[in-house]
Protein backbone atom coordinates (compact mmCIF):
# COMPACT_ATOMS: atom_id res chain seq x y z
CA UNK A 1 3.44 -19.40 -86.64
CA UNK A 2 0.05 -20.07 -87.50
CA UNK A 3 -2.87 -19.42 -84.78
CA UNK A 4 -2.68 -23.00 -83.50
CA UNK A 5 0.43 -23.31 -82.68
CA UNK A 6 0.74 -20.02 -81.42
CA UNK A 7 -1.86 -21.02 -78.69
CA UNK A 8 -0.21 -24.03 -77.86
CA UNK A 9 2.95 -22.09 -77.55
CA UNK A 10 1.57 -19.68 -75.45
CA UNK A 11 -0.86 -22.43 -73.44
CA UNK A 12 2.64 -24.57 -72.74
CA UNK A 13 4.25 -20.97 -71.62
CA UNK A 14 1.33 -20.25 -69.13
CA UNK A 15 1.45 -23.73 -67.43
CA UNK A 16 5.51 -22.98 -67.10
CA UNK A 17 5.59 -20.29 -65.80
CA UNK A 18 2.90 -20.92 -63.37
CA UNK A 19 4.69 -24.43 -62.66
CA UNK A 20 7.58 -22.26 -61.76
CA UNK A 21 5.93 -19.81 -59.43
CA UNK A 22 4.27 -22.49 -57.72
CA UNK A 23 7.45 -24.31 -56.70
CA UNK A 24 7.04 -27.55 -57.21
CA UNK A 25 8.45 -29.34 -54.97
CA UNK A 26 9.02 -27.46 -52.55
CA UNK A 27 6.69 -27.92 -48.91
CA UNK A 28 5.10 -24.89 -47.63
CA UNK A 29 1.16 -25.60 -46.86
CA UNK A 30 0.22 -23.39 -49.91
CA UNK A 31 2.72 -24.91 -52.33
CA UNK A 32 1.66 -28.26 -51.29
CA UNK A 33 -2.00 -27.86 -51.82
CA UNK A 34 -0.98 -26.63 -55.36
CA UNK A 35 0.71 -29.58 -56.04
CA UNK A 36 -1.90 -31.83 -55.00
CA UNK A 37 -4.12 -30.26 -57.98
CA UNK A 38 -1.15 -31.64 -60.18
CA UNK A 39 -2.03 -35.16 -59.18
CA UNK A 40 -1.48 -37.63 -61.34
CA UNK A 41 2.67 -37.16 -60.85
CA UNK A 42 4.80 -39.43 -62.39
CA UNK A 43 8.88 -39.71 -61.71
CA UNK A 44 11.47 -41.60 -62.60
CA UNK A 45 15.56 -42.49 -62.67
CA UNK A 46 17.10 -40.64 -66.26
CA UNK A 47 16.26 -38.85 -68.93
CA UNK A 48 15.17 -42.20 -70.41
CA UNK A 49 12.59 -42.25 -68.21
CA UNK A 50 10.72 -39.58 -69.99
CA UNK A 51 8.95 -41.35 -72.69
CA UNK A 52 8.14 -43.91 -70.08
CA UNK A 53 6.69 -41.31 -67.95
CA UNK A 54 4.33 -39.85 -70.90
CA UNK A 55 3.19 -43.32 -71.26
CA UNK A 56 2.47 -43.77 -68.00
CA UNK A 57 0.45 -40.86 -67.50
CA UNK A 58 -1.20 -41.90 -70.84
CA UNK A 59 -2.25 -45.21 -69.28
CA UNK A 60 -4.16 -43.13 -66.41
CA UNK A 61 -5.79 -41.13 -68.80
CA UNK A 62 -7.51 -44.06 -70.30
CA UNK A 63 -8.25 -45.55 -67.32
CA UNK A 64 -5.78 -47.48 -66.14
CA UNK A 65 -4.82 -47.78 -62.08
CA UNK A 66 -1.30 -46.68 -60.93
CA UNK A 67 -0.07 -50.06 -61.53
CA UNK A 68 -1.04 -50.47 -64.68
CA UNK A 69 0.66 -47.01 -65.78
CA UNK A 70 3.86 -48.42 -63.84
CA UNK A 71 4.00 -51.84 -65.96
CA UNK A 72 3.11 -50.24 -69.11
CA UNK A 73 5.92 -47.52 -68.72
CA UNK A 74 8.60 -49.56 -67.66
CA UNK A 75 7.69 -51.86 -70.40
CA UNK A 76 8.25 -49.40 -73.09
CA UNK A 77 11.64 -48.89 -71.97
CA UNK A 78 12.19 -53.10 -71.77
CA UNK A 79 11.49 -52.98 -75.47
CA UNK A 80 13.24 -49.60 -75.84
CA UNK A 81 16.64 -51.21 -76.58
CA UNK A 82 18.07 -49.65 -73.76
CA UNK A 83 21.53 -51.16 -72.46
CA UNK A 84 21.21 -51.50 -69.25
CA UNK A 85 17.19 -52.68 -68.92
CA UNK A 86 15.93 -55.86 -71.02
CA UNK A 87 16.94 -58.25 -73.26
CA UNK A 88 18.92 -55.06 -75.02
CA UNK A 89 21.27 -55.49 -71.94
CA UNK A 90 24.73 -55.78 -71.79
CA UNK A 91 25.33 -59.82 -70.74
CA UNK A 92 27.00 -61.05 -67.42
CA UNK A 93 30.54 -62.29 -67.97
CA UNK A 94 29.05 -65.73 -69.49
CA UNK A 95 27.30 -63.72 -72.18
CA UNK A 96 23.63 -63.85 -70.57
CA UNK A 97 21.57 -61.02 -70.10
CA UNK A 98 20.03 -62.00 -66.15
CA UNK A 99 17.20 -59.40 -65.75
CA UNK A 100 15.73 -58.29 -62.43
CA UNK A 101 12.50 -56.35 -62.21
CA UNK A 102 10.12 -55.91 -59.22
CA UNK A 103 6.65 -53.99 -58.56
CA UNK A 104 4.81 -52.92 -55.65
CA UNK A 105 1.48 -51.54 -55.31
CA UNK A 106 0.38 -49.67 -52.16
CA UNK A 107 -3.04 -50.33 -51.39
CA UNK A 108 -2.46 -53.59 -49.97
CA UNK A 109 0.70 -53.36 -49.63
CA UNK A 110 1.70 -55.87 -52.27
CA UNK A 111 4.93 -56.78 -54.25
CA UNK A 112 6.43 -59.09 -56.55
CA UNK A 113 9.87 -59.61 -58.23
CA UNK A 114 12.10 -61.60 -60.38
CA UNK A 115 15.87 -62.24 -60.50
CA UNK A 116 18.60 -63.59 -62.48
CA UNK A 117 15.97 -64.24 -64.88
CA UNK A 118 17.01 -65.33 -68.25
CA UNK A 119 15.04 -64.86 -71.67
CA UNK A 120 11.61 -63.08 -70.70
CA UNK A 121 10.97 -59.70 -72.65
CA UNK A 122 9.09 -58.39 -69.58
CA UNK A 123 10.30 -58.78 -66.80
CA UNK A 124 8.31 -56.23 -64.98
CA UNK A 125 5.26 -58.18 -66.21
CA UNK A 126 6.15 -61.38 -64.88
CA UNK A 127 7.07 -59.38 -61.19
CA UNK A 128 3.24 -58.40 -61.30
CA UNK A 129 2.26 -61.63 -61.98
CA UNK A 130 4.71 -63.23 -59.34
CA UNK A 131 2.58 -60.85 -56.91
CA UNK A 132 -0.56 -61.67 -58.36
CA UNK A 133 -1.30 -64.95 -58.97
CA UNK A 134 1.26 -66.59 -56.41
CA UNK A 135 1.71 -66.76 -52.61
CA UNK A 136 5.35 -64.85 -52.91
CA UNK A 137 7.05 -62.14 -53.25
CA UNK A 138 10.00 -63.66 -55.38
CA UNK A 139 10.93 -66.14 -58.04
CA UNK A 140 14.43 -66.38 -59.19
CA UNK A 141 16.44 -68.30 -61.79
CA UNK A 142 14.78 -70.71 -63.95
CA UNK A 143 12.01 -71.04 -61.45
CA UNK A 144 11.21 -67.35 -62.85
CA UNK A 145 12.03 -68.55 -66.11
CA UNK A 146 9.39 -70.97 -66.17
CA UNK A 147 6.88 -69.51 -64.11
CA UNK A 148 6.40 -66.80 -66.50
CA UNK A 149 6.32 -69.34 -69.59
CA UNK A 150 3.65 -70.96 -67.07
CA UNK A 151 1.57 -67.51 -67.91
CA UNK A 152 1.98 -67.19 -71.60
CA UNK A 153 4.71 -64.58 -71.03
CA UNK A 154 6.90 -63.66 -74.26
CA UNK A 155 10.20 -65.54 -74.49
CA UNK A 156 13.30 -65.48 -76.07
CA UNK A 157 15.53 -68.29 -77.24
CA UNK A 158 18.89 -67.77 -75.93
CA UNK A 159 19.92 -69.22 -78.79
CA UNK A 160 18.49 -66.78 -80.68
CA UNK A 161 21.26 -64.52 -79.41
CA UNK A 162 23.80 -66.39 -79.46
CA UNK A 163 25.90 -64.78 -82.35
CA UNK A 164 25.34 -60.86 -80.43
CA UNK A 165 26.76 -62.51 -77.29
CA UNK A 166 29.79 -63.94 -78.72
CA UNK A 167 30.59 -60.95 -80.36
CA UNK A 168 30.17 -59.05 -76.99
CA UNK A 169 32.33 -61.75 -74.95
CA UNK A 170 34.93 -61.26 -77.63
CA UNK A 171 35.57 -57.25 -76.94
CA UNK A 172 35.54 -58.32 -73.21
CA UNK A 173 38.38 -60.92 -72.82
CA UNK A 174 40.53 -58.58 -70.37
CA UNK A 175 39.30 -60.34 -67.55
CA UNK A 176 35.71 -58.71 -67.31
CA UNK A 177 35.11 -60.39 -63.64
CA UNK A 178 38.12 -57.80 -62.79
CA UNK A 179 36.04 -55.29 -64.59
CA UNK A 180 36.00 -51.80 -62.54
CA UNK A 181 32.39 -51.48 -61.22
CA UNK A 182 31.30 -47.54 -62.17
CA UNK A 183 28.07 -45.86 -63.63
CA UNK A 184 29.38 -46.65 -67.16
CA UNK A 185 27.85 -50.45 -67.18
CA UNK A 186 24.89 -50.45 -64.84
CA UNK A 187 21.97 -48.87 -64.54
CA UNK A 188 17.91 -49.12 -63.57
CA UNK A 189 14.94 -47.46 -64.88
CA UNK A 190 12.42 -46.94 -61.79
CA UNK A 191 9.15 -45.26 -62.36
CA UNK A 192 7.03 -44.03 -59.11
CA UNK A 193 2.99 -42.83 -60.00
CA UNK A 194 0.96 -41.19 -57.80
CA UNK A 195 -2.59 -41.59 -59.20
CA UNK A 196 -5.42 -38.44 -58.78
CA UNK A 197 -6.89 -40.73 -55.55
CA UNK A 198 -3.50 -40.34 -53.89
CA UNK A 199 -2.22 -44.56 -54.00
CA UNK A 200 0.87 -44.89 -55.18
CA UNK A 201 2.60 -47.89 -57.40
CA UNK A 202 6.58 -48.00 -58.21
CA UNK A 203 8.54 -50.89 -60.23
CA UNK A 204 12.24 -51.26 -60.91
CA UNK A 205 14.02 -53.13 -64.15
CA UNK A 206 16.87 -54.10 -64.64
CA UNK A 207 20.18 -55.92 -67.02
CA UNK A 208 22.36 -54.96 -63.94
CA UNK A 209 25.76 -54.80 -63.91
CA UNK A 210 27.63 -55.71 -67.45
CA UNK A 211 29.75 -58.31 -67.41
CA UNK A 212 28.47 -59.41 -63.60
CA UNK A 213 29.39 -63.04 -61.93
CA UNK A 214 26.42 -65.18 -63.18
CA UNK A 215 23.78 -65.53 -60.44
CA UNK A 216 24.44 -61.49 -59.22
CA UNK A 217 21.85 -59.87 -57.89
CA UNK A 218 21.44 -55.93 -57.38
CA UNK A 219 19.07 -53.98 -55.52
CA UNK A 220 16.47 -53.28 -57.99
CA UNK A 221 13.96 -56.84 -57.16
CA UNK A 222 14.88 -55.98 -53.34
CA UNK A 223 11.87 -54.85 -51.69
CA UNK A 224 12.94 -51.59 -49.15
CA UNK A 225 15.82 -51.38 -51.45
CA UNK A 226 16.05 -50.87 -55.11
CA UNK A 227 11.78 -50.15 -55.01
CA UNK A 228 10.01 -49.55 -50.90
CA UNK A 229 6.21 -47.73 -51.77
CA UNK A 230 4.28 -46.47 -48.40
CA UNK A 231 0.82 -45.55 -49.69
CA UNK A 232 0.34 -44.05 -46.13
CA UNK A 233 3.92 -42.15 -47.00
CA UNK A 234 4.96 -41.80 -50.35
CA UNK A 235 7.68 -44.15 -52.58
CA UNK A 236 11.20 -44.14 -53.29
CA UNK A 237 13.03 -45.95 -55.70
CA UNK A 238 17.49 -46.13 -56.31
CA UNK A 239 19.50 -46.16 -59.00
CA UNK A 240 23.39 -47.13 -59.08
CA UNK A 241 25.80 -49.36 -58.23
CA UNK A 242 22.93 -52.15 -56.34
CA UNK A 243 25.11 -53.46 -53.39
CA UNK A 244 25.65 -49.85 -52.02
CA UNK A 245 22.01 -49.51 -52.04
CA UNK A 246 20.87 -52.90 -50.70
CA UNK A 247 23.22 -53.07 -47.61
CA UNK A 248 21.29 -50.56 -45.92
CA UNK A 249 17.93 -50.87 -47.20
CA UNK A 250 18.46 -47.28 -48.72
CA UNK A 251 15.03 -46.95 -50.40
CA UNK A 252 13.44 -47.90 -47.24
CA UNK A 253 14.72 -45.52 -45.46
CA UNK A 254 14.26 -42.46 -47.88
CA UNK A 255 10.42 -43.38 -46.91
CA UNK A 256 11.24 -43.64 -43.37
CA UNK A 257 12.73 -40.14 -43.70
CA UNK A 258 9.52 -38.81 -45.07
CA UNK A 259 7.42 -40.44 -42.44
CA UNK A 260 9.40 -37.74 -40.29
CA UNK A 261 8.33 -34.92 -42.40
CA UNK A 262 11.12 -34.58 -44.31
CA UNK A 263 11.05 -33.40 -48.06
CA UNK A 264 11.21 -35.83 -50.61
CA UNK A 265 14.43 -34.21 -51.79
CA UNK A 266 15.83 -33.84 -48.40
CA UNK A 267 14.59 -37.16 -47.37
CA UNK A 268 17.03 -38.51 -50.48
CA UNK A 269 20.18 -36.42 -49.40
CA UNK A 270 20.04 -37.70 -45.69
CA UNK A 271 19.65 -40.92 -46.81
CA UNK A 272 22.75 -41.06 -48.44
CA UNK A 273 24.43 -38.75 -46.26
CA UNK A 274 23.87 -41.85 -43.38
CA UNK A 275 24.77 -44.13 -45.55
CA UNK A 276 28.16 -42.09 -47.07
CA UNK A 277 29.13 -41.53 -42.84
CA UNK A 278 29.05 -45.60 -42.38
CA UNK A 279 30.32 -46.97 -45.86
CA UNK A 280 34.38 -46.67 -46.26
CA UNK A 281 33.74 -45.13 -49.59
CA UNK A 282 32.00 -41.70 -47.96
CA UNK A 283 30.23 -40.26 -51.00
CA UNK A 284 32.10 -41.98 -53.84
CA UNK A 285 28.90 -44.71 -53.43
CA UNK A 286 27.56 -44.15 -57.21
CA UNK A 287 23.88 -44.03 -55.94
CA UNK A 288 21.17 -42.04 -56.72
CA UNK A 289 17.29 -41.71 -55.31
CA UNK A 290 14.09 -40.36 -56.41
CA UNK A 291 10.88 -40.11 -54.20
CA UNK A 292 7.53 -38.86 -53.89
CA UNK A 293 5.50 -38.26 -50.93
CA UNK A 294 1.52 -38.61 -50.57
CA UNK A 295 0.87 -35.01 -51.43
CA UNK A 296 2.53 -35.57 -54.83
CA UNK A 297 5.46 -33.62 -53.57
CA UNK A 298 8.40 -34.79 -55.53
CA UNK A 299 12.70 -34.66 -55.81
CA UNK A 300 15.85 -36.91 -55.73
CA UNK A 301 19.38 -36.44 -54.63
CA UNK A 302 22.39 -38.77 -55.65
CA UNK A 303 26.52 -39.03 -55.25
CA UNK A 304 26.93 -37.55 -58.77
CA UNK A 305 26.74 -34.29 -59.79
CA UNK A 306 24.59 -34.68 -63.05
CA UNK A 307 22.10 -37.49 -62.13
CA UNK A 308 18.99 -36.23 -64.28
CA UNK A 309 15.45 -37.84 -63.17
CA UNK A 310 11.84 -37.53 -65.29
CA UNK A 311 9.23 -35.75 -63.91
CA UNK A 312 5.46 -35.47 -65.46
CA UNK A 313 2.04 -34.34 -64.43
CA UNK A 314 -1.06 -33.07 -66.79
CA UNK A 315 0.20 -29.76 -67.02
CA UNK A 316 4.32 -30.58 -67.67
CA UNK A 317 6.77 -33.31 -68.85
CA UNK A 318 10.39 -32.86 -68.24
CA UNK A 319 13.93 -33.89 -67.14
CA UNK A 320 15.43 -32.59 -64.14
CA UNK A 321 18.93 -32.97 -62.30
CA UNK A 322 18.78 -34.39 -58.67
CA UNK A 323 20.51 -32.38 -56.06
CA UNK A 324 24.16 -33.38 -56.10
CA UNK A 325 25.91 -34.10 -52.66
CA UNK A 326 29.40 -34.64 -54.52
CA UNK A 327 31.34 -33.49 -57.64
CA UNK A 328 31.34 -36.63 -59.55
CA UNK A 329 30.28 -36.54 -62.83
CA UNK A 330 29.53 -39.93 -64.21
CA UNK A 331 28.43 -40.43 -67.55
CA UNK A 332 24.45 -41.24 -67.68
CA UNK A 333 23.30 -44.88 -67.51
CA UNK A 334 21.35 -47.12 -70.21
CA UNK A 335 23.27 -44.53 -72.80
CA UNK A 336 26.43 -46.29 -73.86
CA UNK A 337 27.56 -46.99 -77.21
């Protein structure tokens, strides 16, 4: 090892191990004002999220606000050729990719989002520019479709793909609208930043659920439920199967929870603890959360027992697990082959 790496080694041991004794995460008055040195924090769903995260934090670094490290991270994993976010998608049962995305940005408390929109490489771009440069919140359909060829956004022919999406319609003629619903063909990148000011910017993006009815519509463009940012509070953001989320506003009231002093971890678990004593399926909802509260406090909690989340400040970029409040083990989302 020459003498350059062996300082980075033991420069990337130092901020570990004193990452460790600090606790992050945790909410004692002295761990918190440690963490608040760590500010920026970025977090998001999967171990996919990672690489998003770094670029993220990269964005901040140059100069960039929090919603401009949100876009540009959840852009990179768009383009990523992930299968469950972008044009990389599996289809709905007609052999479409429908894409939802939203954005919200908390000083201001502004949002935008898209849904069931067809053909646009970004779609977290064009929910930024839905809350932007319009009077709304969101645009759906081809209304979406064309408002973001209305700003110059990049398009796809669906044409283009029309050979892919045969192929894919032809391994799925067992009745895919009878298709059992599970972690294996949906999932959601969301990505939460929490800038060195304290305001706070989350965005969801999504392919949703393979082989959906066309027209579907998760969670993840639901403001208060796939994506709810407080810049008083903190953000949360869900990942999972969308209509277990967005029947109770889940996201919503993860922030709610924190508004009562909860952890962001804690606030999570009770979330889906209220939820899991309501729903008939108790805890075999296939949901996960992540959050972050104003002191850059950070955790998530979900209904399987491996659901990993990204975490990255200055000093560290890694992948966690979420505290598990069931067995289940469910294979991780965007990953199929």
């Amino acid at each position: 090892m020459n003498n350059s790496s062996r300082r980075n080694f033991l420069l990337h041991t130092s901020i570990a191990a004193a990452t460790t004794s600090l606790g992050i995460g945790c909410s004692t008055t002295y761990r918190t004002n440690q963490i608040t040195n760590h500010r920026p924090v970025i977090i998001s769903t999967w171990s996919f999220g990672k690489p998003a995260n770094e670029l993220a934090l990269q964005t901040l670094q140059d100069g960039g606000s929090a919603l401009d490290a949100v876009e540009q991270g959840i852009r990179l994993v768009e383009s990523s050729g992930n299968s469950s976010v972008g044009l990389s998608g599996n289809p709905n049962a007609a052999g479409v990719p429908q894409l939802d995305a939203c954005i919200m940005n908390g000083p201001g408390h502004r949002a935008g989002s898209v849904a069931g929109i067809e053909g646009v490489v970004h779609p977290i771009t064009a929910a930024r520019l839905v809350m932007e440069k319009t009077p709304h919140v969101m645009l759906v359909g081809r209304g979406a479709r064309w408002f973001s060829e209305q700003q110059g956004l990049k398009t796809n022919d669906n044409a283009e793909d029309k050979k892919r999406y045969e192929a894919w319609l032809k391994k799925q003629k067992q009745n895919s609208l009878n298709k059992e619903i599970n972690s294996d063909n949906h999932d959601t990148v969301t990505l939460i930043v929490i800038d060195k000011n304290g305001d706070i910017a989350g965005g969801c993006s999504t392919s949703g659920l393979s082989g959906k009815i066309p027209g579907r519509v998760g969670d993840s463009p639901i403001i208060g439920s796939g994506l709810y940012v407080d810049n008083e509070v903190g953000a949360a953001g869900a990942t999972g199967l969308g209509e277990n989320v967005m029947r109770y506003c889940a996201s919503y009231q993860v922030v709610e929870n924190m508004r009562q002093g909860m952890s962001p971890t804690k606030a999570c678990a009770e979330a889906i603890k209220r939820i899991a004593r309501i729903d008939p399926l108790g805890m075999n909802l296939g949901i996960n959360f992540i959050a972050i509260n104003k002191r850059g406090e950070f955790g998530a909690a979900g209904t399987q027992a491996n659901f990993p989340y990204s975490i990255t400040t200055k000093d560290f970029s890694e992948v966690r697990k979420g505290q598990a409040l069931s067995a289940a083990y469910q294979k991780e989302g965007g990953n199929e082959k």
